[in-house]
Protein backbone atom coordinates (compact mmCIF):
# COMPACT_ATOMS: atom_id res chain seq x y z
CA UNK A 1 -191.35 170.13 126.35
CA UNK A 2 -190.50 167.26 124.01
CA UNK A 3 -186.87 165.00 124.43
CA UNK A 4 -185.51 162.62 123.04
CA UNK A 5 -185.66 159.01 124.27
CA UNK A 6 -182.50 157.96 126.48
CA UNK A 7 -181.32 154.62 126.57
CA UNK A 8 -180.53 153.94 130.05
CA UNK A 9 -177.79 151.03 130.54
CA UNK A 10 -179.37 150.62 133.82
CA UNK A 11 -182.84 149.40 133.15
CA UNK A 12 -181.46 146.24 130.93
CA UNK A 13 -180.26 145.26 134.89
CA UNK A 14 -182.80 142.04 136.11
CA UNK A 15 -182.54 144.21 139.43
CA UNK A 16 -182.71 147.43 141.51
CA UNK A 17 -179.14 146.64 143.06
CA UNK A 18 -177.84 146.25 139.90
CA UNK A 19 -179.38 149.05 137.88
CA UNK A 20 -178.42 151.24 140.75
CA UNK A 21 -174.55 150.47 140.60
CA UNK A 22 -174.47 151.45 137.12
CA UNK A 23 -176.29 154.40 137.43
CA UNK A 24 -174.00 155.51 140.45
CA UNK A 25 -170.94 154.75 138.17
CA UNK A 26 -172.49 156.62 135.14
CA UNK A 27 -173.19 159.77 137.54
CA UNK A 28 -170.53 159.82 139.88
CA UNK A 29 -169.68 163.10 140.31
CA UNK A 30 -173.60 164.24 139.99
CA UNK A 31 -175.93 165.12 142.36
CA UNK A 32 -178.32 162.14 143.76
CA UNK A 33 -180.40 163.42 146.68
CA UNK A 34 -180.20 166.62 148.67
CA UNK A 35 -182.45 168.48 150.74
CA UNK A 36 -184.48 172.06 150.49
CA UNK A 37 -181.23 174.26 151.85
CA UNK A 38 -178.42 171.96 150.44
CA UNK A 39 -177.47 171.32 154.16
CA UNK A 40 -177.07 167.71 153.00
CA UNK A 41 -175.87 167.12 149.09
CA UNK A 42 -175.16 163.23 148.79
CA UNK A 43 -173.27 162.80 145.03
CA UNK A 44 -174.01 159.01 143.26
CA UNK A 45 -170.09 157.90 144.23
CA UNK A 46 -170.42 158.72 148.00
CA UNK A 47 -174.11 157.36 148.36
CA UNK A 48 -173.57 153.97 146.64
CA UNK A 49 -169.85 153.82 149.08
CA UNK A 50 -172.51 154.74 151.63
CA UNK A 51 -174.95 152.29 150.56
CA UNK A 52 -172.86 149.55 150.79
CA UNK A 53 -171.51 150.52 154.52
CA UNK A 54 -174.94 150.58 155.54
CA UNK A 55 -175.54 146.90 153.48
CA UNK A 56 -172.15 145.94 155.48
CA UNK A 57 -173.82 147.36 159.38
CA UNK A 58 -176.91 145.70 158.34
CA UNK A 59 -175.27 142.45 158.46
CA UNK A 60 -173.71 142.84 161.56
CA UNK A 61 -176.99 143.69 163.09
CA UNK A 62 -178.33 140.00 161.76
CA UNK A 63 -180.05 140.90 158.73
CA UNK A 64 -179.67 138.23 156.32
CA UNK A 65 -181.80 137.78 152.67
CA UNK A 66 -184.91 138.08 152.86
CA UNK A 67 -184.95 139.74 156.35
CA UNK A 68 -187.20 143.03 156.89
CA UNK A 69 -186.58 146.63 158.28
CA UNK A 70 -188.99 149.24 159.43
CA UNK A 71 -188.11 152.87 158.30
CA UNK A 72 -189.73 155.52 159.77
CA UNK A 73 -188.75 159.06 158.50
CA UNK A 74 -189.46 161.84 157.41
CA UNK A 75 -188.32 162.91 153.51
CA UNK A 76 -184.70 163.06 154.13
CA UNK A 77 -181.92 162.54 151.63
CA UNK A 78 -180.67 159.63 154.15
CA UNK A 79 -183.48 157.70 153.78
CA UNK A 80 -182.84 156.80 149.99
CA UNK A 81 -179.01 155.48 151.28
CA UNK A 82 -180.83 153.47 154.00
CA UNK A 83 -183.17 152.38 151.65
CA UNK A 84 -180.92 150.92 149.48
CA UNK A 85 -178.13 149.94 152.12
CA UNK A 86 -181.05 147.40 153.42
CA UNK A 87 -181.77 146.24 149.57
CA UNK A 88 -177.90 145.48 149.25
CA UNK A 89 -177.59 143.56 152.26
CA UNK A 90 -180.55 141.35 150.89
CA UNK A 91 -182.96 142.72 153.29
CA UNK A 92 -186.34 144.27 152.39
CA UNK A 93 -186.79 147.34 153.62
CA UNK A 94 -190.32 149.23 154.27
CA UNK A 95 -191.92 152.42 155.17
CA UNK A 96 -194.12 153.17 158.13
CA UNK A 97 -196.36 156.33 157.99
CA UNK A 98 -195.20 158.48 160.63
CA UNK A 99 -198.96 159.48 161.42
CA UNK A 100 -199.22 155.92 162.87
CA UNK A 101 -199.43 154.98 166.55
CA UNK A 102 -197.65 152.69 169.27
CA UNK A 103 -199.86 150.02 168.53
CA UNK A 104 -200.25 150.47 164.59
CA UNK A 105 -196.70 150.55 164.80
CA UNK A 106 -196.59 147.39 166.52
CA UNK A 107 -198.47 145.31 164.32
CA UNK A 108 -196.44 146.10 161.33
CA UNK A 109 -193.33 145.49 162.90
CA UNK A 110 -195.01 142.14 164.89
CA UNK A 111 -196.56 141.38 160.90
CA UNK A 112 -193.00 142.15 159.21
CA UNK A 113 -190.65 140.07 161.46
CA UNK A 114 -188.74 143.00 161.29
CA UNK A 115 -185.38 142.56 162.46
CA UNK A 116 -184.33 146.80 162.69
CA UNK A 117 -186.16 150.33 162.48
CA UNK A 118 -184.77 152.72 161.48
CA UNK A 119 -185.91 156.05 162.30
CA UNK A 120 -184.93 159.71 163.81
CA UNK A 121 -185.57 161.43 167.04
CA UNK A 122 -188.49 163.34 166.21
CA UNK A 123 -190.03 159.12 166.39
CA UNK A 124 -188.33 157.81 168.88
CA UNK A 125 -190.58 157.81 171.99
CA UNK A 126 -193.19 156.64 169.54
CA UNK A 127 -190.93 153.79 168.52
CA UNK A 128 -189.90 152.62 171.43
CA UNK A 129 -193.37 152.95 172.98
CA UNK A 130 -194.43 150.07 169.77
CA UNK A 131 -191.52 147.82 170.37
CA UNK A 132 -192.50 148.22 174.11
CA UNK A 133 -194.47 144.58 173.79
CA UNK A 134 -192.83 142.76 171.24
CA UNK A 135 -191.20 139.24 172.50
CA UNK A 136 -188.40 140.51 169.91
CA UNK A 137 -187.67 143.82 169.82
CA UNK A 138 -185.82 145.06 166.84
CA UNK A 139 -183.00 147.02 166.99
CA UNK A 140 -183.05 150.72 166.81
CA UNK A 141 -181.33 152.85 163.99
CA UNK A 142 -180.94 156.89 164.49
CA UNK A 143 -180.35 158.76 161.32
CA UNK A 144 -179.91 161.94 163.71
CA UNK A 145 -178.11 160.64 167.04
CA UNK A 146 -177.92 163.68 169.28
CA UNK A 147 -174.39 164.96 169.49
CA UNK A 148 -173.48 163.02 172.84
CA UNK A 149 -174.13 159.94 170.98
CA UNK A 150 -177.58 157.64 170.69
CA UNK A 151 -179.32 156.96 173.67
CA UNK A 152 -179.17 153.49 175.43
CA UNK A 153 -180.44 150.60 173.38
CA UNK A 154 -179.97 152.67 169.74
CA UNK A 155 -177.03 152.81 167.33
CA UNK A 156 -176.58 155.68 165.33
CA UNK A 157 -176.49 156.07 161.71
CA UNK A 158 -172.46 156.56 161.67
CA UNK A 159 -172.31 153.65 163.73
CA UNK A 160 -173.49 151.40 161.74
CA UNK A 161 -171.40 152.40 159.21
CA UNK A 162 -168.72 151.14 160.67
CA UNK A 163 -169.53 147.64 161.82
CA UNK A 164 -168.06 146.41 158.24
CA UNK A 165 -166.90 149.24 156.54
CA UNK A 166 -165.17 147.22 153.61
CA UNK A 167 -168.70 145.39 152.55
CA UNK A 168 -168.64 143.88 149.37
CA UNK A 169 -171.45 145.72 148.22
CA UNK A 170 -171.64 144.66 144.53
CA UNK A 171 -171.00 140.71 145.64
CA UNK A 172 -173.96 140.85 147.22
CA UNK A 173 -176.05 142.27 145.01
CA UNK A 174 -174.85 139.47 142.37
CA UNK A 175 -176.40 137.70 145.31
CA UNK A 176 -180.04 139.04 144.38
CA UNK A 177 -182.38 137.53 141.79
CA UNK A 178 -185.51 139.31 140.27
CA UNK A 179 -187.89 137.75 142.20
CA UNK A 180 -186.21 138.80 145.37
CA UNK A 181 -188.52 141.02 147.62
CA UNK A 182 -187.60 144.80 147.06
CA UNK A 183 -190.18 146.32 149.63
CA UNK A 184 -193.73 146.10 151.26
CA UNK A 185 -196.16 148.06 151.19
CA UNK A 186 -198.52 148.18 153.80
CA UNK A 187 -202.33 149.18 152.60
CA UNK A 188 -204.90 150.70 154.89
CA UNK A 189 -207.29 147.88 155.80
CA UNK A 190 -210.66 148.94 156.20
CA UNK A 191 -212.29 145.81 156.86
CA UNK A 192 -209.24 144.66 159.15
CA UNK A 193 -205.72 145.06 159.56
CA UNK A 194 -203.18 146.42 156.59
CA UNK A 195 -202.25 143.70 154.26
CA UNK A 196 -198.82 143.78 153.11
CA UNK A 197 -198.22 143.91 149.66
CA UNK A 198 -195.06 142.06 148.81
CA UNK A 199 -193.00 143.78 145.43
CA UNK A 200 -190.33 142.17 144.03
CA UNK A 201 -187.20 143.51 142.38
CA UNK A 202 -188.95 142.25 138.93
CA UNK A 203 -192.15 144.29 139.64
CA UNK A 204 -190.67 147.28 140.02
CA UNK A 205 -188.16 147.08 137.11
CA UNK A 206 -191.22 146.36 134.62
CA UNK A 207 -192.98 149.41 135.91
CA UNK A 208 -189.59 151.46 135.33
CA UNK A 209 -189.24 150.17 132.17
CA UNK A 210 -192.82 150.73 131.00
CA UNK A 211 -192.08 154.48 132.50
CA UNK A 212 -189.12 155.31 130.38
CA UNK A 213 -190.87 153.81 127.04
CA UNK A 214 -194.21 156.38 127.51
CA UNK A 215 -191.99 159.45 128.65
CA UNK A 216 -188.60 160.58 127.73
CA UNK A 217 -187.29 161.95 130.38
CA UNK A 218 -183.62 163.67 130.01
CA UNK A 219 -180.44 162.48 131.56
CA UNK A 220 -180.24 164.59 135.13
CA UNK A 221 -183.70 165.50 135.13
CA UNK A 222 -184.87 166.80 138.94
CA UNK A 223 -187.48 165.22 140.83
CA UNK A 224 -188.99 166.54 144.22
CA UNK A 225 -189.65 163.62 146.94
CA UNK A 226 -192.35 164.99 149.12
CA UNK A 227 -194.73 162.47 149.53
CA UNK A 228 -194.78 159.62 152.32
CA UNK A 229 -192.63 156.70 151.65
CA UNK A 230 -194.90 154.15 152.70
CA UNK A 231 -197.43 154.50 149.62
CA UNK A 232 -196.16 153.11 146.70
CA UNK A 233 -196.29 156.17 144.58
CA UNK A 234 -193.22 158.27 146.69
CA UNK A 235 -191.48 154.70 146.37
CA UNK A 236 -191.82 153.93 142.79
CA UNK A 237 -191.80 157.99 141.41
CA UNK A 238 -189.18 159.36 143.70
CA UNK A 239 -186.66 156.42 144.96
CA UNK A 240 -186.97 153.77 142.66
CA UNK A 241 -186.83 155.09 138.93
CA UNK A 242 -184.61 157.74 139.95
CA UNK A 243 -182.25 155.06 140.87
CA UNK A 244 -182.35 153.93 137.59
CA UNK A 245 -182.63 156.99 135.34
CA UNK A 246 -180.24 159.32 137.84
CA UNK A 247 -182.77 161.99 138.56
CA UNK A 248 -181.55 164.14 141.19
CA UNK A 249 -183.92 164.07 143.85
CA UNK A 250 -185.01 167.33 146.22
CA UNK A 251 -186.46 166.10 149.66
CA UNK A 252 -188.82 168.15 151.35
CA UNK A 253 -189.85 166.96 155.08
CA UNK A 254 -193.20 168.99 155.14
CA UNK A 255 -195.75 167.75 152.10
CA UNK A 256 -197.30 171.47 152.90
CA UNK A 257 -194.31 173.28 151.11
CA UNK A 258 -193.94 171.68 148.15
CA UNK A 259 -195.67 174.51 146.01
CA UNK A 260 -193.07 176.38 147.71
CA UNK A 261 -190.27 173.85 146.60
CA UNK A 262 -191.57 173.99 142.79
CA UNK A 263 -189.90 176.89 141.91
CA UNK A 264 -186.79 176.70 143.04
CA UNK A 265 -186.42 172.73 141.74
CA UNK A 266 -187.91 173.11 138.39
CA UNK A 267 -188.77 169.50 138.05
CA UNK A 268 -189.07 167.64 134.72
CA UNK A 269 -191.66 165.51 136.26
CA UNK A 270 -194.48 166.39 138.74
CA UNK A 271 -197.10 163.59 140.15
CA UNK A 272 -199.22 165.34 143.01
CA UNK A 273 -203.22 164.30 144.58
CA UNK A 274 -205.87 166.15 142.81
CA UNK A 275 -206.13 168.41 146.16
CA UNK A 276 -203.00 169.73 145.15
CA UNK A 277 -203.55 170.86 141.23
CA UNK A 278 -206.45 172.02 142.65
CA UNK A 279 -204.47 174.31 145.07
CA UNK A 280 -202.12 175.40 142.50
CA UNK A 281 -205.40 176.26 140.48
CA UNK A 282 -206.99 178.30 142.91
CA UNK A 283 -203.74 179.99 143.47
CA UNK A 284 -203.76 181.93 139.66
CA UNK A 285 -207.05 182.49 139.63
CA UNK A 286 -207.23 184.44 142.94
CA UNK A 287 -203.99 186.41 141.71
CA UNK A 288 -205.79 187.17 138.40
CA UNK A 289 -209.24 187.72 140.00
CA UNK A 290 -206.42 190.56 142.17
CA UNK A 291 -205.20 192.44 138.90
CA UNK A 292 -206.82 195.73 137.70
CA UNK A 293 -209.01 195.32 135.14
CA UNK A 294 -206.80 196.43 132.21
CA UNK A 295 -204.68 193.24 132.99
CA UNK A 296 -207.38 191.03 134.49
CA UNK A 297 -209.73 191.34 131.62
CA UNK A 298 -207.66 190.43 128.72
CA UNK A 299 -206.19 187.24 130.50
CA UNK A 300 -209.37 186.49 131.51
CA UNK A 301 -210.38 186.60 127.89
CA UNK A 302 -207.34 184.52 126.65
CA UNK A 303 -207.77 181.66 129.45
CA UNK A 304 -211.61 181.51 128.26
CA UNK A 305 -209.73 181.07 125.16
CA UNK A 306 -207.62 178.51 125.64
CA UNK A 307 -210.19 176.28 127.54
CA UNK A 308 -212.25 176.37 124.44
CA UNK A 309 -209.36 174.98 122.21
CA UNK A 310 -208.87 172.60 124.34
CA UNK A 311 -212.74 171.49 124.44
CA UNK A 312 -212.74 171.19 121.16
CA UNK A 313 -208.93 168.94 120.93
CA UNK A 314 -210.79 166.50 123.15
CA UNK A 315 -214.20 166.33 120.94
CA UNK A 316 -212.11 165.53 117.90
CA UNK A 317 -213.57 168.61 116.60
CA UNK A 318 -210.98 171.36 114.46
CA UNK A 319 -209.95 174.46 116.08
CA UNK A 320 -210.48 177.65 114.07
CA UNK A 321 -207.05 179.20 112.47
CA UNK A 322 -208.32 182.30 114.71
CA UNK A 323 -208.88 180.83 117.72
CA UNK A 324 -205.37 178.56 117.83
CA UNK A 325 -203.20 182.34 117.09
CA UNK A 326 -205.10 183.99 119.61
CA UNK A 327 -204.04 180.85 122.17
CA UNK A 328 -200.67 180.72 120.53
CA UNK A 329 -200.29 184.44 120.94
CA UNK A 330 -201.45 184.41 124.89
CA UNK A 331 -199.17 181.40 125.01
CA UNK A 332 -196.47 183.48 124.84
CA UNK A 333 -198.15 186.70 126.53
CA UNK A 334 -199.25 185.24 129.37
CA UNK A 335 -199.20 181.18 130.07
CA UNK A 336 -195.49 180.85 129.88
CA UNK A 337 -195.25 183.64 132.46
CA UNK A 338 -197.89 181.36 134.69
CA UNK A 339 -195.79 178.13 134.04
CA UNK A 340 -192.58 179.52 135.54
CA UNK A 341 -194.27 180.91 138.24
CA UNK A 342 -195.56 177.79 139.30
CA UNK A 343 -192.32 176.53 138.82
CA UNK A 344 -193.24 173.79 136.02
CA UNK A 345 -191.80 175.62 133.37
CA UNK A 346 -189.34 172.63 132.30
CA UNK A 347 -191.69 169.58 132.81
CA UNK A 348 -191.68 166.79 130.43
CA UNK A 349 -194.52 165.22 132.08
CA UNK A 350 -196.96 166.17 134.77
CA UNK A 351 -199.37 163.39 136.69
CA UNK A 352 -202.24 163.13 138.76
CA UNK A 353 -203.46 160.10 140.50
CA UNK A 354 -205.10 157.94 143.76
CA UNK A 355 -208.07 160.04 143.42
CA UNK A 356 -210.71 161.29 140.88
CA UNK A 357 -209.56 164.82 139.20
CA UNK A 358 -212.65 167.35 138.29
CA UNK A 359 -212.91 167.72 134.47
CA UNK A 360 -212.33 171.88 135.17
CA UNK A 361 -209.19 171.23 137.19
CA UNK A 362 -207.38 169.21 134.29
CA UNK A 363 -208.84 171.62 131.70
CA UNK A 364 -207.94 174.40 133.29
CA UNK A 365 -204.05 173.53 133.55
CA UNK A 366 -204.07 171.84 129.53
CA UNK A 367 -205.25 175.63 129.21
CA UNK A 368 -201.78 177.22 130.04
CA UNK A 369 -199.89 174.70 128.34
CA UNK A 370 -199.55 171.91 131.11
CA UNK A 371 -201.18 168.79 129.79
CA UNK A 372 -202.23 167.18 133.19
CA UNK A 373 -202.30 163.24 132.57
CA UNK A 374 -204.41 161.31 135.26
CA UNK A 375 -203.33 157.29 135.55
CA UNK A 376 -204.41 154.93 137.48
CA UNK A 377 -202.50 151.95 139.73
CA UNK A 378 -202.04 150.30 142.73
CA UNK A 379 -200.16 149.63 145.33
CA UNK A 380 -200.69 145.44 143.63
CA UNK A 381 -199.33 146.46 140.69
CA UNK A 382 -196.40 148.22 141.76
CA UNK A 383 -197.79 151.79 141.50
CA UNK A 384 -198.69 151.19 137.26
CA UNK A 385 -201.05 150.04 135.27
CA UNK A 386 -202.87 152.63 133.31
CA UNK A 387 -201.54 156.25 131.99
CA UNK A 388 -202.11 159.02 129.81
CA UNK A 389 -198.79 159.46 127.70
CA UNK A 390 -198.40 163.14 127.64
CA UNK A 391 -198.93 163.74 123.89
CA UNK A 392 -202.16 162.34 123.74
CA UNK A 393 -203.74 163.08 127.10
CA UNK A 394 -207.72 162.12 127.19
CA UNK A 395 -209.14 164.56 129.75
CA UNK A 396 -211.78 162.14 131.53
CA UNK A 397 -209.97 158.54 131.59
CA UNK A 398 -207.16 157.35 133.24
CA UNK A 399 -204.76 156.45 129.37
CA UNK A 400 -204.42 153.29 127.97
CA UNK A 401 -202.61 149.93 129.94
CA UNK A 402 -198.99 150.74 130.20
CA UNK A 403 -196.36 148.44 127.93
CA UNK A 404 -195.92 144.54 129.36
CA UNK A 405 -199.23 145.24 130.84
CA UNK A 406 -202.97 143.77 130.08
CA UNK A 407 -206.27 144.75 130.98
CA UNK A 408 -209.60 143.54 130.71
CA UNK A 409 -213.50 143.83 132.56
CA UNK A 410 -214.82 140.83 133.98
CA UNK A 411 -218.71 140.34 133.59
CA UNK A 412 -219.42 143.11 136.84
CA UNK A 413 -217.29 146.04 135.56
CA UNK A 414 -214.10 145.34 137.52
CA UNK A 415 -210.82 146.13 136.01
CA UNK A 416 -208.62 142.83 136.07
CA UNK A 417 -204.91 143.03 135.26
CA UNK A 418 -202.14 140.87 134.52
CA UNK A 419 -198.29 141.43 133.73
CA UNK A 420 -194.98 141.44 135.62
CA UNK A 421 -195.74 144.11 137.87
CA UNK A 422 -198.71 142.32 139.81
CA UNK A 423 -197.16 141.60 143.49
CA UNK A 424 -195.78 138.53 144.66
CA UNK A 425 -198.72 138.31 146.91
CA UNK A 426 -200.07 139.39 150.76
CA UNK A 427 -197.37 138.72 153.56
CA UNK A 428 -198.74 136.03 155.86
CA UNK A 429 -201.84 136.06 154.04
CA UNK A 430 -202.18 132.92 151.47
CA UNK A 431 -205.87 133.63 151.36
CA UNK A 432 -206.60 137.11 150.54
CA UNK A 433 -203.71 136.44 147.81
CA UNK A 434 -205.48 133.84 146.32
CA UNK A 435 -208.99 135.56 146.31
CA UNK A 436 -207.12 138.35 144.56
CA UNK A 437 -204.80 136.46 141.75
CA UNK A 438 -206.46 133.50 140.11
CA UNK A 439 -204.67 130.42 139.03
CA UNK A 440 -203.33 132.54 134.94
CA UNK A 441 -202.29 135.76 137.42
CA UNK A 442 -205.35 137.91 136.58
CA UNK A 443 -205.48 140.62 139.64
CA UNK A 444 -208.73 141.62 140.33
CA UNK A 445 -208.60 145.06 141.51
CA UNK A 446 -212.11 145.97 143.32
CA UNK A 447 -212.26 149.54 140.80
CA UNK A 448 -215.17 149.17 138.47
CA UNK A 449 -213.93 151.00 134.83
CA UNK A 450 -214.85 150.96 130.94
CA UNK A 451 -213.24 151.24 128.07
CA UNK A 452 -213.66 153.56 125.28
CA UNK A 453 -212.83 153.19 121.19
CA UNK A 454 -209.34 154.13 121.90
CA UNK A 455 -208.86 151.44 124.52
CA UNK A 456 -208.60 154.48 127.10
């Protein structure tokens, strides 16, 4: 599926905050985030009035610029509104990985400064057993009080709402620059404890940017947020660019359904871990390895097919007139059947990343017409850095350096890069910052890479 290019007014905006207002006002009546059984539909109108209520309660609660808050939730169409509400008070909200204990918990709130969590009740114990030792306790947010109101020492979501319901939501975003702090996020140390990568307003918009000029995505294309907000790619794929393009976003609170999800969202873009294309692999081949042989044989015959066109795309070598109509003809027999029962039927783009991907896997899926494009980033570089546009995928690499952005090898192999979406730094960690950016903002990324003649 090809588009055409959309100019969004939104991602001329120096800022999140501000890109978000004007995509709220361009999509008012639209859908912005909802969950799996439409239980909860939030439209852009009501969740940027929301957004700015929560801004407003944040206030009251003491959070002033540059301020943190702890989230810890599951996917949940209120966590985008919290999100946000934090952003537009000037605070800088982060994730917490709900796997984490008391005492991980604790350092990352202790690390943070944070000044509120907000979380649900499924966390709570857990929560309150981490703020159990803090001189400074920050103060508890319930997205789902129970219906006799939040326990002692919590507030819930409504609540806050109401501390300053008339918040001046876009004053205070004319109140934040660029190079404010958006979010952290906090990377698994395995040497010692998680380092907190800083991202600031202007890191993110240049990966956004650099997004919508290698894929044209449609106005109101669907997005499914399913994987944890704390890494960089939920943040960046799921909250932040659909703030700025107006995707309407699916939530899913169990990672385990999403191949369930797929169908019924039809997304225009899909990024998933190789584990999970490798799933959704295994999953057609065991239903055509089922079929009688009258109906297994010949698909069998047109995926061995396909996989040799596609062989020969990537060698640079010509496919035989013969060979491309018998692909063309299963195409139409057979793959587009498989793509809409996978649910990726209307995709403009389909990713896979944080992890090597076999050479069968991605074959196998450019087979039935789904061009899997690896990339490669980091939670540094605000998620980007390298990608495989989806009309020229190279099965093997992880694409060229995306727009604004420069690579290069240093003497060893590693992959250095520079350009406006390298982080700010490490919180509370001068050090490790400067052993990572040198003095002309070359990040040196510890991945070892090469280059072929394309610059792939």
């Amino acid at each position: 599926m090809t588009t055409e290019r959309v100019d969004y007014a939104a991602m001329q905006e120096p800022t999140l905050a501000a890109a978000l207002r004007i995509t709220a006002a361009e999509n008012a009546d639209d859908v912005w985030v909802k969950n799996r059984d439409g239980s909860v539909v939030i439209k852009w109108a009501e969740g940027l009035s929301r957004v700015d209520r929560i801004a407003g309660g944040m206030r009251q609660l003491g959070v002033a610029k540059g301020d943190t808050v702890a989230l810890m939730l599951v996917n949940r169409p209120e966590f985008h509104i919290v999100d946000f509400g934090v952003m537009v008070a000037g605070g800088v909200p982060f994730s917490v990985y709900q796997t984490y204990t008391p005492a991980q918990i604790d350092y990352l709130l202790e690390d943070s400064g944070s000044k509120v969590i907000v979380t649900e009740q499924l966390y709570l114990d857990t929560v309150r057993a981490a703020c159990s030792n803090l001189a400074n306790p920050p103060q508890i947010v319930l997205v789902d009080p129970p219906a006799e109101g939040p326990p002692d020492g919590a507030l819930g979501l409504e609540q806050l709402e109401q501390l300053d319901p008339d918040f001046d939501g876009a004053a205070a975003t004319s109140q934040i620059s660029e190079d404010d702090l958006l979010t952290l996020i906090y990377t698994s140390g395995t040497t010692g404890p998680p380092k907190g990568v800083q991202l600031s307003h202007r890191n993110l918009m240049s990966t956004i940017r650099a997004t919508s000029e290698i894929v044209h995505f449609p106005r109101r294309s669907r997005v499914i947020s399913w994987l944890p907000s704390a890494h960089i790619a939920e943040r960046a794929a799921h909250h932040y660019i659909p703030a700025v393009l107006g995707f309407e976003v699916t939530s899913v609170d169990d990672y385990k359904l999403v191949m369930e999800v797929l169908p019924e969202v039809r997304p225009q873009w899909f990024f998933a871990v190789p584990r999970i294309w490798e799933k959704l692999r295994g999953g057609l081949e065991t239903m055509v390895s089922s079929q009688p042989d009258e109906q297994r044989l010949p698909l069998e015959a047109a995926l061995s097919a396909a996989i040799e066109k596609v062989r020969l795309e990537q060698a640079g070598e010509a496919v035989p007139a013969e060979l491309a109509e018998e692909v063309a003809a299963a195409d139409s027999q057979y793959f587009a059947a498989l793509r809409a029962m996978l649910g990726l039927d209307e995709v403009v783009t389909i990713n896979v990343g944080a992890a090597p991907t076999p050479v069968e896997v991605l074959e196998f899926f450019h087979a039935i017409g789904l061009p899997l494009a690896e990339l490669w980033g980091m939670s540094e570089t605000s998620g980007g850095g390298s990608v495989n546009p989806p009309e020229n995928v190279r099965i093997g690499t992880v694409g060229p350096a995306i727009p604004g952005v420069e690579l290069k090898l240093a003497e060893d192999g590693e992959i250095l890069i520079r350009g406006d979406l390298v982080m700010t730094g490490y919180r509370n960690m001068p050090e490790e910052t400067a052993a990572t950016i040198d003095a002309d903002g070359w990040l040196a990324t510890g991945d070892i890479g090469q280059f072929d003649d394309q610059m792939y």
